[in-house]
N, C-alpha and C. Protein backbone atom coordinates (compact mmCIF):
# COMPACT_ATOMS: atom_id res chain seq x y z
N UNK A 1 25.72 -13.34 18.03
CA UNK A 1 26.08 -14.72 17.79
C UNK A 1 24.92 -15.63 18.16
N UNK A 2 24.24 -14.79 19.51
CA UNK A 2 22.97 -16.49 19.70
C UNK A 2 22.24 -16.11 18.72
N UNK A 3 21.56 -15.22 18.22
CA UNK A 3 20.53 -14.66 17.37
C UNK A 3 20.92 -15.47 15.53
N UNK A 4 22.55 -15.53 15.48
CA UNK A 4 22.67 -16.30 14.17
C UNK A 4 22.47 -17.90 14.66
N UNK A 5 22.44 -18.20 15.88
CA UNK A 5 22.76 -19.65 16.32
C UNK A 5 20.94 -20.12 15.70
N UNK A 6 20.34 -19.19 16.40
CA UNK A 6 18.78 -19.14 16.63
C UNK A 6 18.34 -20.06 15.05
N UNK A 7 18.92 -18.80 13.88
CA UNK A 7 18.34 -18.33 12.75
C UNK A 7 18.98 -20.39 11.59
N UNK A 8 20.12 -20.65 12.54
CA UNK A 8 20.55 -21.71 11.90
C UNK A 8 19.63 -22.72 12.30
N UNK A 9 19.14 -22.59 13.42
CA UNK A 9 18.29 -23.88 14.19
C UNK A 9 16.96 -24.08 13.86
N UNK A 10 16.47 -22.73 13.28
CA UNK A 10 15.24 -22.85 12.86
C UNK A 10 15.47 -23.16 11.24
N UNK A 11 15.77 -22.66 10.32
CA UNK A 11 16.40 -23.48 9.28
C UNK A 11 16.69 -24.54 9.27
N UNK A 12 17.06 -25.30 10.21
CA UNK A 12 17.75 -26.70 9.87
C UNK A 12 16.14 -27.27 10.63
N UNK A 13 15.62 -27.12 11.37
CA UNK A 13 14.10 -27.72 11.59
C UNK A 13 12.72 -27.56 10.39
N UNK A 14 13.26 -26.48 9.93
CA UNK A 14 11.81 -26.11 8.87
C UNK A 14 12.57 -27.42 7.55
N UNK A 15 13.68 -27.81 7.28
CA UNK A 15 14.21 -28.42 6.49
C UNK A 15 14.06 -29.81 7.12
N UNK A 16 14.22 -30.16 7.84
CA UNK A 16 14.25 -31.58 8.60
C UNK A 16 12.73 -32.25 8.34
N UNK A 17 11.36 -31.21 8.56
CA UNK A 17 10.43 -31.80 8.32
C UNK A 17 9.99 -32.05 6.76
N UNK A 18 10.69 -31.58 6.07
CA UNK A 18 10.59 -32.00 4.63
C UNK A 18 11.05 -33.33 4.31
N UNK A 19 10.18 -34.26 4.93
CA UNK A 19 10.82 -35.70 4.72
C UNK A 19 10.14 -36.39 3.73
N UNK A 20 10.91 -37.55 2.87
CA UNK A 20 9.75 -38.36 1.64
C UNK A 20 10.15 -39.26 2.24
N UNK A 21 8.33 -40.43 2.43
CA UNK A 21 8.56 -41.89 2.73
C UNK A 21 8.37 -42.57 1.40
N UNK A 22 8.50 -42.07 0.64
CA UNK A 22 7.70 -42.68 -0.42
C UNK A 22 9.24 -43.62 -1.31
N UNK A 23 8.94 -44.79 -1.92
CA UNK A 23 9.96 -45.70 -2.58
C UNK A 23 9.96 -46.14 -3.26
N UNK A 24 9.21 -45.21 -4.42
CA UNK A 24 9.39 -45.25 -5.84
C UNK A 24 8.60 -44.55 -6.42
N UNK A 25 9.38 -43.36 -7.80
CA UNK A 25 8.39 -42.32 -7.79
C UNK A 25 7.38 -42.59 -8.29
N UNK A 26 6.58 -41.79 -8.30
CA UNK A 26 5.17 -41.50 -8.74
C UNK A 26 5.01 -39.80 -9.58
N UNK A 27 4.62 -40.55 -10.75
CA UNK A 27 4.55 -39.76 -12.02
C UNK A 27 3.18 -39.21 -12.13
N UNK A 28 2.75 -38.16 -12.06
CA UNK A 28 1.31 -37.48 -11.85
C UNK A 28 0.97 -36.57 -13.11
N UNK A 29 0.40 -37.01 -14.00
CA UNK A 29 0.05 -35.92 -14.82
C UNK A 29 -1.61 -35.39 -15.28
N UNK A 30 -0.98 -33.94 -14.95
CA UNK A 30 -2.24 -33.32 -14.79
C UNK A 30 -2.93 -32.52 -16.16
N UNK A 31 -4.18 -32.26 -16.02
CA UNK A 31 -4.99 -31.52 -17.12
C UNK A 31 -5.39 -30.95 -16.98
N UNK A 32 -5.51 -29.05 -17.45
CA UNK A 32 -5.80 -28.21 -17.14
C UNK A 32 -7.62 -28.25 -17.73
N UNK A 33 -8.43 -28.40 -16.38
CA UNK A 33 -9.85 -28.75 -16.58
C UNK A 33 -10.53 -27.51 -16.62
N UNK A 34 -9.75 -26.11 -16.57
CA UNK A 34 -10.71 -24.66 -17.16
C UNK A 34 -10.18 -24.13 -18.56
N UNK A 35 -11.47 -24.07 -18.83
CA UNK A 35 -11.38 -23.55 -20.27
C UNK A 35 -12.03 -22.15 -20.39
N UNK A 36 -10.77 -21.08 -20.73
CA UNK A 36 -11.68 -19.78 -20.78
C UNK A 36 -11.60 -19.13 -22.32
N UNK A 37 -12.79 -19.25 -22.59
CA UNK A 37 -12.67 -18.32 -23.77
C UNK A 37 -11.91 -17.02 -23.99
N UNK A 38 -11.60 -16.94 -25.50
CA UNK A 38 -10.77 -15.40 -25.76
C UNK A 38 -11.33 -14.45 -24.89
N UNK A 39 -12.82 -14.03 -24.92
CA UNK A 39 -13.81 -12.99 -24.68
C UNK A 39 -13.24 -12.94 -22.70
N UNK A 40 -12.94 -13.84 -22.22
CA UNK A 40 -12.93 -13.62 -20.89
C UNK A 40 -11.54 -13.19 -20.16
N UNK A 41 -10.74 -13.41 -20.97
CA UNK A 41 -9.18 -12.97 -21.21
C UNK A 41 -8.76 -12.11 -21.78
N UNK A 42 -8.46 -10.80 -21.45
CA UNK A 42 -8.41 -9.70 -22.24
C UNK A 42 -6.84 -9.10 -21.58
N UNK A 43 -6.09 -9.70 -22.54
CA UNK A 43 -4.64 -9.29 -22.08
C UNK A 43 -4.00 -7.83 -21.45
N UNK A 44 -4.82 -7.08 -22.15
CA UNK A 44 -4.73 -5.32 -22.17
C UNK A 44 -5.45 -5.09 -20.89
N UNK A 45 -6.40 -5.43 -20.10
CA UNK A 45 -6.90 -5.45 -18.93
C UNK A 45 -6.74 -4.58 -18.28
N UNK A 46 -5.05 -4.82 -17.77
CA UNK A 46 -4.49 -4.24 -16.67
C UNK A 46 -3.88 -2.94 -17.43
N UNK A 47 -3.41 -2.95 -18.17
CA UNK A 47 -2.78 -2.33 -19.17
C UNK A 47 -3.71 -0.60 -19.10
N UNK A 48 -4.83 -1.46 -19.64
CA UNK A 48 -6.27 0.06 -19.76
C UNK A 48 -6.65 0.53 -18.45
N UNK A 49 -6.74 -0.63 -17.22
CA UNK A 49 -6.96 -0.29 -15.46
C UNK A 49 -6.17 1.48 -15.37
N UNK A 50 -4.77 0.53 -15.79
CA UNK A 50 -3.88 1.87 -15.24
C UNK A 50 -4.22 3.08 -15.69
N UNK A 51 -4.23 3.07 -17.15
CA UNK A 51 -4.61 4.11 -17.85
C UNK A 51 -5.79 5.19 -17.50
N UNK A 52 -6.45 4.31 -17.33
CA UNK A 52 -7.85 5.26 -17.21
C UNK A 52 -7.76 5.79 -15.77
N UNK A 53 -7.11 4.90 -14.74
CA UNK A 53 -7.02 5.46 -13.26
C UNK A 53 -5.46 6.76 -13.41
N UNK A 54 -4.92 6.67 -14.32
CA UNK A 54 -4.35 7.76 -14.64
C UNK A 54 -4.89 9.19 -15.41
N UNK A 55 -5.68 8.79 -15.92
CA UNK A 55 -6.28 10.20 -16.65
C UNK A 55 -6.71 10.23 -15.60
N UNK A 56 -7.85 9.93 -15.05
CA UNK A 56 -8.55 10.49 -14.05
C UNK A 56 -8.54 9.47 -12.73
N UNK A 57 -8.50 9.90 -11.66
CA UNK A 57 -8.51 8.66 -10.82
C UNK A 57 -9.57 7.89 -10.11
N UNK A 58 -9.55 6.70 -9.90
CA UNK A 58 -10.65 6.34 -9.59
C UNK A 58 -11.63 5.74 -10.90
N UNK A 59 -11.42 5.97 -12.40
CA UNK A 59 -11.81 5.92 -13.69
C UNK A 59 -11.08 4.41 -13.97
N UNK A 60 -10.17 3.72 -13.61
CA UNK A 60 -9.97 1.96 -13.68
C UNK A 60 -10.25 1.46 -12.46
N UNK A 61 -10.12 1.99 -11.29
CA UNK A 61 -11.21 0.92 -10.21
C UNK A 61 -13.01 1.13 -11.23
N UNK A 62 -13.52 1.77 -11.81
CA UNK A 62 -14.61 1.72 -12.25
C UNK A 62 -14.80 1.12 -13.11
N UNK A 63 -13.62 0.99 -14.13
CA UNK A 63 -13.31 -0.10 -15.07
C UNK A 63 -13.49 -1.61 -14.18
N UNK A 64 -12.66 -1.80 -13.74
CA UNK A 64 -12.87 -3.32 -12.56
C UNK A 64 -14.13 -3.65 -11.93
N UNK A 65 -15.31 -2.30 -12.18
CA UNK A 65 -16.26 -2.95 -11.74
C UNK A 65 -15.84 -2.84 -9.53
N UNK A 66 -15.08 -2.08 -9.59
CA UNK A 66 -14.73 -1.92 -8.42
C UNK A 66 -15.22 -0.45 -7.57
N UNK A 67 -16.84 -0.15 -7.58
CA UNK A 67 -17.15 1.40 -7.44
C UNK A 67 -17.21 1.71 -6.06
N UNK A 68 -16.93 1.13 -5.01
CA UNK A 68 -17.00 1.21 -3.54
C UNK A 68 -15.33 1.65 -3.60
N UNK A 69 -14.58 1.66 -3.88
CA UNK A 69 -12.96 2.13 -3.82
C UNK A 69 -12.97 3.71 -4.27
N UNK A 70 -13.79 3.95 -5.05
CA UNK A 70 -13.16 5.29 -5.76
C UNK A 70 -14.13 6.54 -4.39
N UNK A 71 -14.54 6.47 -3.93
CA UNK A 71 -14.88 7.83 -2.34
C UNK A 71 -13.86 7.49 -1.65
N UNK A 72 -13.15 6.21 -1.61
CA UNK A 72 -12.11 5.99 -1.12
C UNK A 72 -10.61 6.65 -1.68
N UNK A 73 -10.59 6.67 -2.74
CA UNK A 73 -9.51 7.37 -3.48
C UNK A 73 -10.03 8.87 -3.91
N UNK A 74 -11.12 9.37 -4.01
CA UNK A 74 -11.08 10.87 -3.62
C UNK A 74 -10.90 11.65 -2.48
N UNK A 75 -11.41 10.78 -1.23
CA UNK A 75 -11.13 11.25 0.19
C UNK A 75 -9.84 11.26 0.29
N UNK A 76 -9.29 10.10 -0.38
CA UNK A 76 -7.65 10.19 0.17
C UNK A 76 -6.74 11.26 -0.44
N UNK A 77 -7.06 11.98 -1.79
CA UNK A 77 -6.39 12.30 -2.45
C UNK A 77 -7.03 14.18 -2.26
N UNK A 78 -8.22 14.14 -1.83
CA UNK A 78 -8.89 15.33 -1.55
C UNK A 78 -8.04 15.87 -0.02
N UNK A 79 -8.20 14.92 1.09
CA UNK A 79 -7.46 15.47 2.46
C UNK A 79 -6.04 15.52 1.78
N UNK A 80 -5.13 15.01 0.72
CA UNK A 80 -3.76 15.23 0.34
C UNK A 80 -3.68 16.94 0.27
N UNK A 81 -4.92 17.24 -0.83
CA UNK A 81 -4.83 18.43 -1.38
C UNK A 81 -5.42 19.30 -0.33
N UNK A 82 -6.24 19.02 0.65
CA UNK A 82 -6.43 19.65 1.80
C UNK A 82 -5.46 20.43 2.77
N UNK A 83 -4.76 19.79 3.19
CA UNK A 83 -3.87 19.86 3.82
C UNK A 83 -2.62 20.37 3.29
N UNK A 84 -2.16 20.30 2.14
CA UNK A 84 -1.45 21.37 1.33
C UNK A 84 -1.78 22.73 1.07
N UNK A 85 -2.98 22.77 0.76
CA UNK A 85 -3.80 24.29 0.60
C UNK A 85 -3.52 24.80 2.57
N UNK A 86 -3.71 24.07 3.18
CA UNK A 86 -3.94 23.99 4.80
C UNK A 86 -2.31 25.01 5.00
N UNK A 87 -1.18 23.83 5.07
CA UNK A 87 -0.30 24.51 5.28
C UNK A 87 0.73 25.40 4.21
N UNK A 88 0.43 25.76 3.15
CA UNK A 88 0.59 26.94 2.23
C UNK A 88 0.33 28.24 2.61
N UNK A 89 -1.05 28.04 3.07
CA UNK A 89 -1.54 29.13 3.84
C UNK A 89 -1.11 29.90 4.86
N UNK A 90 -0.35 28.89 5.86
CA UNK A 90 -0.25 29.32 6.90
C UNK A 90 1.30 29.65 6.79
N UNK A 91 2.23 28.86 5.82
CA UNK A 91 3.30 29.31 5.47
C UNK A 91 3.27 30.56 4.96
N UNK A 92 2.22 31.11 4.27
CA UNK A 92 2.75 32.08 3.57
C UNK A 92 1.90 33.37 4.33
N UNK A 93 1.39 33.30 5.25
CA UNK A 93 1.06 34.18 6.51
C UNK A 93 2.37 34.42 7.09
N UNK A 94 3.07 33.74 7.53
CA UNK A 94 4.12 33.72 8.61
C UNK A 94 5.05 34.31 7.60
N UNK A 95 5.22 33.98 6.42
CA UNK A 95 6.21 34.57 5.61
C UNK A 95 6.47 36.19 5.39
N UNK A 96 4.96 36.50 4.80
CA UNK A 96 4.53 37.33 4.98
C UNK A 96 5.16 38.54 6.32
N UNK A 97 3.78 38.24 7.29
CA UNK A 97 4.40 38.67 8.51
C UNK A 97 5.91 38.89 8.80
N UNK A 98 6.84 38.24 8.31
CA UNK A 98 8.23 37.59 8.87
C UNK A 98 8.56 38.94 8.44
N UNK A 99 8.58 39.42 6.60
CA UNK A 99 8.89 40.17 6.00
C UNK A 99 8.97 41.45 6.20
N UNK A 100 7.59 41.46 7.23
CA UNK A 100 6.69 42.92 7.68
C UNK A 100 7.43 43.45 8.73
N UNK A 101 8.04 42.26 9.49
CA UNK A 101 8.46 42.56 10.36
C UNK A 101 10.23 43.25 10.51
N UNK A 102 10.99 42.67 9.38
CA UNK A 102 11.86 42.96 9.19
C UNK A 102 11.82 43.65 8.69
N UNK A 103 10.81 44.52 8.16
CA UNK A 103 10.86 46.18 7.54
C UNK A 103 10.41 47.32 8.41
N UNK A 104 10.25 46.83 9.46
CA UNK A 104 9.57 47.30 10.64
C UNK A 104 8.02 47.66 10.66
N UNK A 105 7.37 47.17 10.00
CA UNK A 105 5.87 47.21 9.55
C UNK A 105 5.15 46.80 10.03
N UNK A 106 3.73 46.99 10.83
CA UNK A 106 2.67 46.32 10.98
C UNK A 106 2.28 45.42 10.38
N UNK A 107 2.24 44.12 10.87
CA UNK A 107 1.72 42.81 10.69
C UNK A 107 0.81 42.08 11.33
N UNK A 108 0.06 41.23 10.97
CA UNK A 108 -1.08 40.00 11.57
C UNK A 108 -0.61 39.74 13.26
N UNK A 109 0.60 39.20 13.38
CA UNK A 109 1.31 39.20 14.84
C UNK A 109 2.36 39.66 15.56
N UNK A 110 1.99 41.36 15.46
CA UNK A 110 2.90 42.33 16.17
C UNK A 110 2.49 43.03 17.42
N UNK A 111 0.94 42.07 17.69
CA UNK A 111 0.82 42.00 19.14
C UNK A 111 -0.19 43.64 19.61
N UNK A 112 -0.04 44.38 18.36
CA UNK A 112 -0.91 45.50 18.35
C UNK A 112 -2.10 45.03 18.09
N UNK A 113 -3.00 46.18 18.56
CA UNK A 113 -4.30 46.25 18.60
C UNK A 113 -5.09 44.61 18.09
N UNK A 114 -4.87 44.00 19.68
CA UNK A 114 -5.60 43.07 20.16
C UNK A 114 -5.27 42.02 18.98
N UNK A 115 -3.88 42.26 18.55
CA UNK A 115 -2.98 41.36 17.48
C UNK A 115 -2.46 39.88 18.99
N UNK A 116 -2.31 38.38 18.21
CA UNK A 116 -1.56 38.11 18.73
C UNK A 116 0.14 38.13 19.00
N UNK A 117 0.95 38.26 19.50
CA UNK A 117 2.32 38.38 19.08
C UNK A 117 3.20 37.12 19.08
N UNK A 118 4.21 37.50 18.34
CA UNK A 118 4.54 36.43 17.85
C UNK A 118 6.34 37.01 17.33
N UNK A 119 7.56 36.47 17.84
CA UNK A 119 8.27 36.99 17.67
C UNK A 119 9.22 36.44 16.15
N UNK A 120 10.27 36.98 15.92
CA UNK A 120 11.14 36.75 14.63
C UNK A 120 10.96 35.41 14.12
N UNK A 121 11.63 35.08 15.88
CA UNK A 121 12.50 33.71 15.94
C UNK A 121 10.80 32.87 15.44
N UNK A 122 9.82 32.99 16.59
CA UNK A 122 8.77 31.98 15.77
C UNK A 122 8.65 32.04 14.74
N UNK A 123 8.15 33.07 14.21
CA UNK A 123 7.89 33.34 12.50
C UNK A 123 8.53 32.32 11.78
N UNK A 124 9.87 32.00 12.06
CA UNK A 124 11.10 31.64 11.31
C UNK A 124 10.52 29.99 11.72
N UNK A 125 10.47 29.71 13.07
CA UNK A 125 10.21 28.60 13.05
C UNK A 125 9.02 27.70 12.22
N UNK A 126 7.76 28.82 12.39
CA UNK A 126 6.38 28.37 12.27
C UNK A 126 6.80 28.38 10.57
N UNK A 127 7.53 29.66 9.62
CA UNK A 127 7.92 29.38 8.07
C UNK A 127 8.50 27.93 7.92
N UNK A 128 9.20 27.24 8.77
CA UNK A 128 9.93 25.95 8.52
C UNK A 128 8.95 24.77 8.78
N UNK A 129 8.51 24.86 9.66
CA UNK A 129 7.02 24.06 10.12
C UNK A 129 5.97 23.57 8.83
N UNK A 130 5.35 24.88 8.61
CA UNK A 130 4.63 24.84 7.48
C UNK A 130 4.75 24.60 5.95
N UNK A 131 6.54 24.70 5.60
CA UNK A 131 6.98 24.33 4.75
C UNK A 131 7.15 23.12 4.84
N UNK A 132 7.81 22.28 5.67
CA UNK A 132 8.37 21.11 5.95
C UNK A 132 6.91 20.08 5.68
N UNK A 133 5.64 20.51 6.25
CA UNK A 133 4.41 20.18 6.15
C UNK A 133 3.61 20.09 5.01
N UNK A 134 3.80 21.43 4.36
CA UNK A 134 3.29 21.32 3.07
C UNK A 134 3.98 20.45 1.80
N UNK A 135 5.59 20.23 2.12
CA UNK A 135 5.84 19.06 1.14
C UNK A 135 5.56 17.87 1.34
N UNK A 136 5.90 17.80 2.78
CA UNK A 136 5.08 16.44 2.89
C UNK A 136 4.01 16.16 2.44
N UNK A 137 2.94 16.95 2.59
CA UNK A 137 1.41 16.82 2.18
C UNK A 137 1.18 16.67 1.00
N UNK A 138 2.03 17.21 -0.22
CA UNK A 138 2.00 16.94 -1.86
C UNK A 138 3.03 15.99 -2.11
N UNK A 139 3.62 15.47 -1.21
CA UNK A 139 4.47 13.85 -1.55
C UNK A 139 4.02 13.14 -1.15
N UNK A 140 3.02 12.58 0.09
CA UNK A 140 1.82 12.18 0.58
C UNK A 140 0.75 11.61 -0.46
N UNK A 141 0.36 13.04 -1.32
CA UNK A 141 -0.86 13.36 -1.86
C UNK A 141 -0.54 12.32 -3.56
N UNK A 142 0.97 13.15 -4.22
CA UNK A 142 1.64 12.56 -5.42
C UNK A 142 1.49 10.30 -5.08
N UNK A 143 2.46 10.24 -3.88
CA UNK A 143 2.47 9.09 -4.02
C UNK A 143 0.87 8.24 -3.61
N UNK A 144 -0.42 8.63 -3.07
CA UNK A 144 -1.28 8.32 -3.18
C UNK A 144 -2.02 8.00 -4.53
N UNK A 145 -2.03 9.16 -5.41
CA UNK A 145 -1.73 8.87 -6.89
C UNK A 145 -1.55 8.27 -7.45
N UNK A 146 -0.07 7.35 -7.37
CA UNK A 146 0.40 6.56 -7.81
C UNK A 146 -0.11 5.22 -7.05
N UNK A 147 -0.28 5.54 -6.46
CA UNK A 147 -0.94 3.59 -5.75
C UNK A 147 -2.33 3.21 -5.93
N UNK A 148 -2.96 4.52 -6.02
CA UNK A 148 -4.11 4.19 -6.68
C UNK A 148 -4.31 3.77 -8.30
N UNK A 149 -3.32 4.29 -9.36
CA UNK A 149 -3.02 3.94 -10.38
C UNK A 149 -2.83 2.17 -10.52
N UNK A 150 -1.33 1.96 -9.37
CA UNK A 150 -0.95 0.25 -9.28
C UNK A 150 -1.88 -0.55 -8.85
N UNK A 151 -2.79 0.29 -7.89
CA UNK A 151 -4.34 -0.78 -7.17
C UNK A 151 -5.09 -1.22 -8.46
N UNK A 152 -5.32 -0.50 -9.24
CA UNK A 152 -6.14 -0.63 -10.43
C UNK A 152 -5.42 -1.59 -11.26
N UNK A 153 -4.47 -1.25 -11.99
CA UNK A 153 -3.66 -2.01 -12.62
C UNK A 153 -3.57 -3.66 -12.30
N UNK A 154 -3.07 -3.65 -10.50
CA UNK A 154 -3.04 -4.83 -10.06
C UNK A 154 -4.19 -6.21 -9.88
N UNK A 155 -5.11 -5.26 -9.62
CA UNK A 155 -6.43 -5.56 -9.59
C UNK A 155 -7.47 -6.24 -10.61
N UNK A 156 -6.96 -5.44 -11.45
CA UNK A 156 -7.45 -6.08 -13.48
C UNK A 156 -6.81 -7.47 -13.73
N UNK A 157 -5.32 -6.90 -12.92
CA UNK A 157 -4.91 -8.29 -13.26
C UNK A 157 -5.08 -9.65 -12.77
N UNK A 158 -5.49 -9.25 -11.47
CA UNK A 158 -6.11 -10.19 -10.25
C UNK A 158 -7.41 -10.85 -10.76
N UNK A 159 -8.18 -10.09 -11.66
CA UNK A 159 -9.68 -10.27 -11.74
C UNK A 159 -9.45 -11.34 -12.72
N UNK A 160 -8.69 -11.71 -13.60
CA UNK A 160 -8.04 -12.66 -14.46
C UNK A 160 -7.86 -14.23 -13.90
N UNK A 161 -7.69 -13.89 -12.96
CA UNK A 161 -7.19 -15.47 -12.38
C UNK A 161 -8.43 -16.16 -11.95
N UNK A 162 -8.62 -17.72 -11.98
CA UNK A 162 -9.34 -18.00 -11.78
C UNK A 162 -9.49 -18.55 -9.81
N UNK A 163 -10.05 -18.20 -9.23
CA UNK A 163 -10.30 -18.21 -7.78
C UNK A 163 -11.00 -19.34 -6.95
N UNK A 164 -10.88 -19.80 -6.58
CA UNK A 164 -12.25 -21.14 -6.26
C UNK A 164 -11.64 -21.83 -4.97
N UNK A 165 -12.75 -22.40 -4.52
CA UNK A 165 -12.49 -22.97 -3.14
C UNK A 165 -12.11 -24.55 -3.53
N UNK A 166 -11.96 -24.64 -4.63
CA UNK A 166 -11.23 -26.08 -4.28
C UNK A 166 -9.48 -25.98 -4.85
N UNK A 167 -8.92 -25.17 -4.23
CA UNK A 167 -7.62 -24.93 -4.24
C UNK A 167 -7.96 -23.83 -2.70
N UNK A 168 -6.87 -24.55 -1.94
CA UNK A 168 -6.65 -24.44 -0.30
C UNK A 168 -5.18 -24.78 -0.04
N UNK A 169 -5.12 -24.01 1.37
CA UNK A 169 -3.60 -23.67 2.07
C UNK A 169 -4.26 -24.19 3.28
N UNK A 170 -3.91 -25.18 3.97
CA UNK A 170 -4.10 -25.19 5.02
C UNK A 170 -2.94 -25.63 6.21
N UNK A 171 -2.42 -25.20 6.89
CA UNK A 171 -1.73 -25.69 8.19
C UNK A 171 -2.49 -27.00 8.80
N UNK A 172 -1.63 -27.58 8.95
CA UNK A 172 -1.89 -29.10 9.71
C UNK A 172 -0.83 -29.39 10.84
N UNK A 173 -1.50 -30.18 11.63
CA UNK A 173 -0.10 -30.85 12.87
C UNK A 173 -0.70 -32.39 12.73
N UNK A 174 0.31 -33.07 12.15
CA UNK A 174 0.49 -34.47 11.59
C UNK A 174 1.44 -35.11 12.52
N UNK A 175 1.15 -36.23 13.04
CA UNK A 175 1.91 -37.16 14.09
C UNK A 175 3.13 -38.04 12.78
N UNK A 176 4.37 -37.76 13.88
CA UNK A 176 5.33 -38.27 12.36
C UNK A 176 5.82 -39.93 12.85
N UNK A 177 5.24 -40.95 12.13
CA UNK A 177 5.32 -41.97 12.31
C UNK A 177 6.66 -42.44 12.84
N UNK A 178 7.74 -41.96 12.65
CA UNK A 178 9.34 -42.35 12.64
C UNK A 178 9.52 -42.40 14.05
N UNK A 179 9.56 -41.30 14.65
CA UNK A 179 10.00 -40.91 15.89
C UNK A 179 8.49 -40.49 16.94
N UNK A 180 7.75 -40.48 16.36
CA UNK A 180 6.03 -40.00 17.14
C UNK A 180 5.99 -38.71 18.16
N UNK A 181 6.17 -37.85 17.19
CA UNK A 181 6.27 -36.53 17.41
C UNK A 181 5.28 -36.07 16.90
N UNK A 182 4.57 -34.52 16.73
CA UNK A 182 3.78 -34.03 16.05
C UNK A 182 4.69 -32.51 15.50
N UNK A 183 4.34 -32.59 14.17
CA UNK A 183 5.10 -32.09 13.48
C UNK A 183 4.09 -30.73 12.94
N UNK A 184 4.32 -29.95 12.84
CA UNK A 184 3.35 -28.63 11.83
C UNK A 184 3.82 -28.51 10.66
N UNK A 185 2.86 -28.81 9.57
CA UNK A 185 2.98 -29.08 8.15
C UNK A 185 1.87 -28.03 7.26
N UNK A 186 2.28 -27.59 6.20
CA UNK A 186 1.25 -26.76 5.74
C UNK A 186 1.21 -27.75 4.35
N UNK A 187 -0.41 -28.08 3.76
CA UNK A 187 -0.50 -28.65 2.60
C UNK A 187 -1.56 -28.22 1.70
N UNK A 188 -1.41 -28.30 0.90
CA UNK A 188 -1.81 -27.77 -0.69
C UNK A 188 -2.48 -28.59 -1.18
N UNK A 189 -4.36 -28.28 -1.15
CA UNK A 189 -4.84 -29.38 -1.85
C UNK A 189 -5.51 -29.07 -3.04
N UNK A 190 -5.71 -29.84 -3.80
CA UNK A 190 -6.59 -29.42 -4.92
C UNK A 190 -7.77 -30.38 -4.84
N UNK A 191 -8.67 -29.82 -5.72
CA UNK A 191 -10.23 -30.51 -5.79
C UNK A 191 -10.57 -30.68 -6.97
N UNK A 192 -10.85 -31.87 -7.30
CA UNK A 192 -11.33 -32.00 -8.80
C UNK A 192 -12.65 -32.54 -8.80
């Protein structure tokens, strides 16, 4: 109950400072002062980003002109496949072994000749371990894949917009004439 009391009080303050002194409107009309040619607007952009970072990855960050990302998206996607090969391996040792053992057979860890040992019950555990590990590591690896695909995609589309320092966010603390308080205000300026 205090935690909803909290959530009402701060709501009703972020709303309170939304005040207009103003007493009579004011009609503002604006003109869009960039002009981009067809050639610089290429609707399909993002469209081809994805694509090509789907055939191969890392192939639409290169499209974007973005070549410092892609050692970044092979490292990431190389330790994915690392580490799958990693614990496959070791799953299918223990499996192995597990098998050997339940046939009563010499195995990797039956503790003979300067073997380490290693009983059922581990086997069984270390098979669940390494399984549990290795999917993770190719659902890990899959959804890395895919975000490197949306980075690209997103990115093409990002490269589209026009960016500039005379459009700003800035936080302000403005003294509020009414009551002479100082108030925290965030405002939006433009530059022409």
């Amino acid at each position: 109950m205090f935690q909803k009391k909290n959530y009402i009080l701060i709501t009703v303050i972020l709303f309170a400072t939304f005040k207009s002194f103003s007493q009579e409107d004011l009609i503002i009309k604006a003109q869009d002062s960039t002009f981009m040619s067809p050639v610089e607007f290429d609707m399909l952009s993002p469209a081809k980003a994805a694509f090509y970072s789907a055939i191969l990855p890392g192939l639409g960050q290169a499209y974007n002109k973005k070549y410092w990302k892609i050692p970044l998206i092979y490292g990431a996607l190389g330790g994915g496949i690392y580490f799958y090969d990693f614990n496959n391996t070791r799953y299918n040792r223990a499996r192995t072994a597990f098998k050997l053992s339940l046939d009563g057979k010499p195995h990797e860890f039956d503790g003979e000749n300067g073997n380490i040992f290693l009983s059922e019950d581990a086997l069984i555990r270390a098979q669940k371990t390494y399984k549990k590990d290795r999917d993770l590591s190719i659902l890990v690896t899959v959804a890395l894949y895919v975000l490197q695909v949306l980075e690209a995609s997103t990115n093409a589309h990002l490269l589209q917009h026009n960016v500039d320092d005379n459009l700003t966010l800035s936080p302000q603390i403005i003294k509020d004439v009414t009551n002479n308080k100082s108030v925290m205000v965030a405002s939006l300026n433009f530059k022409f």
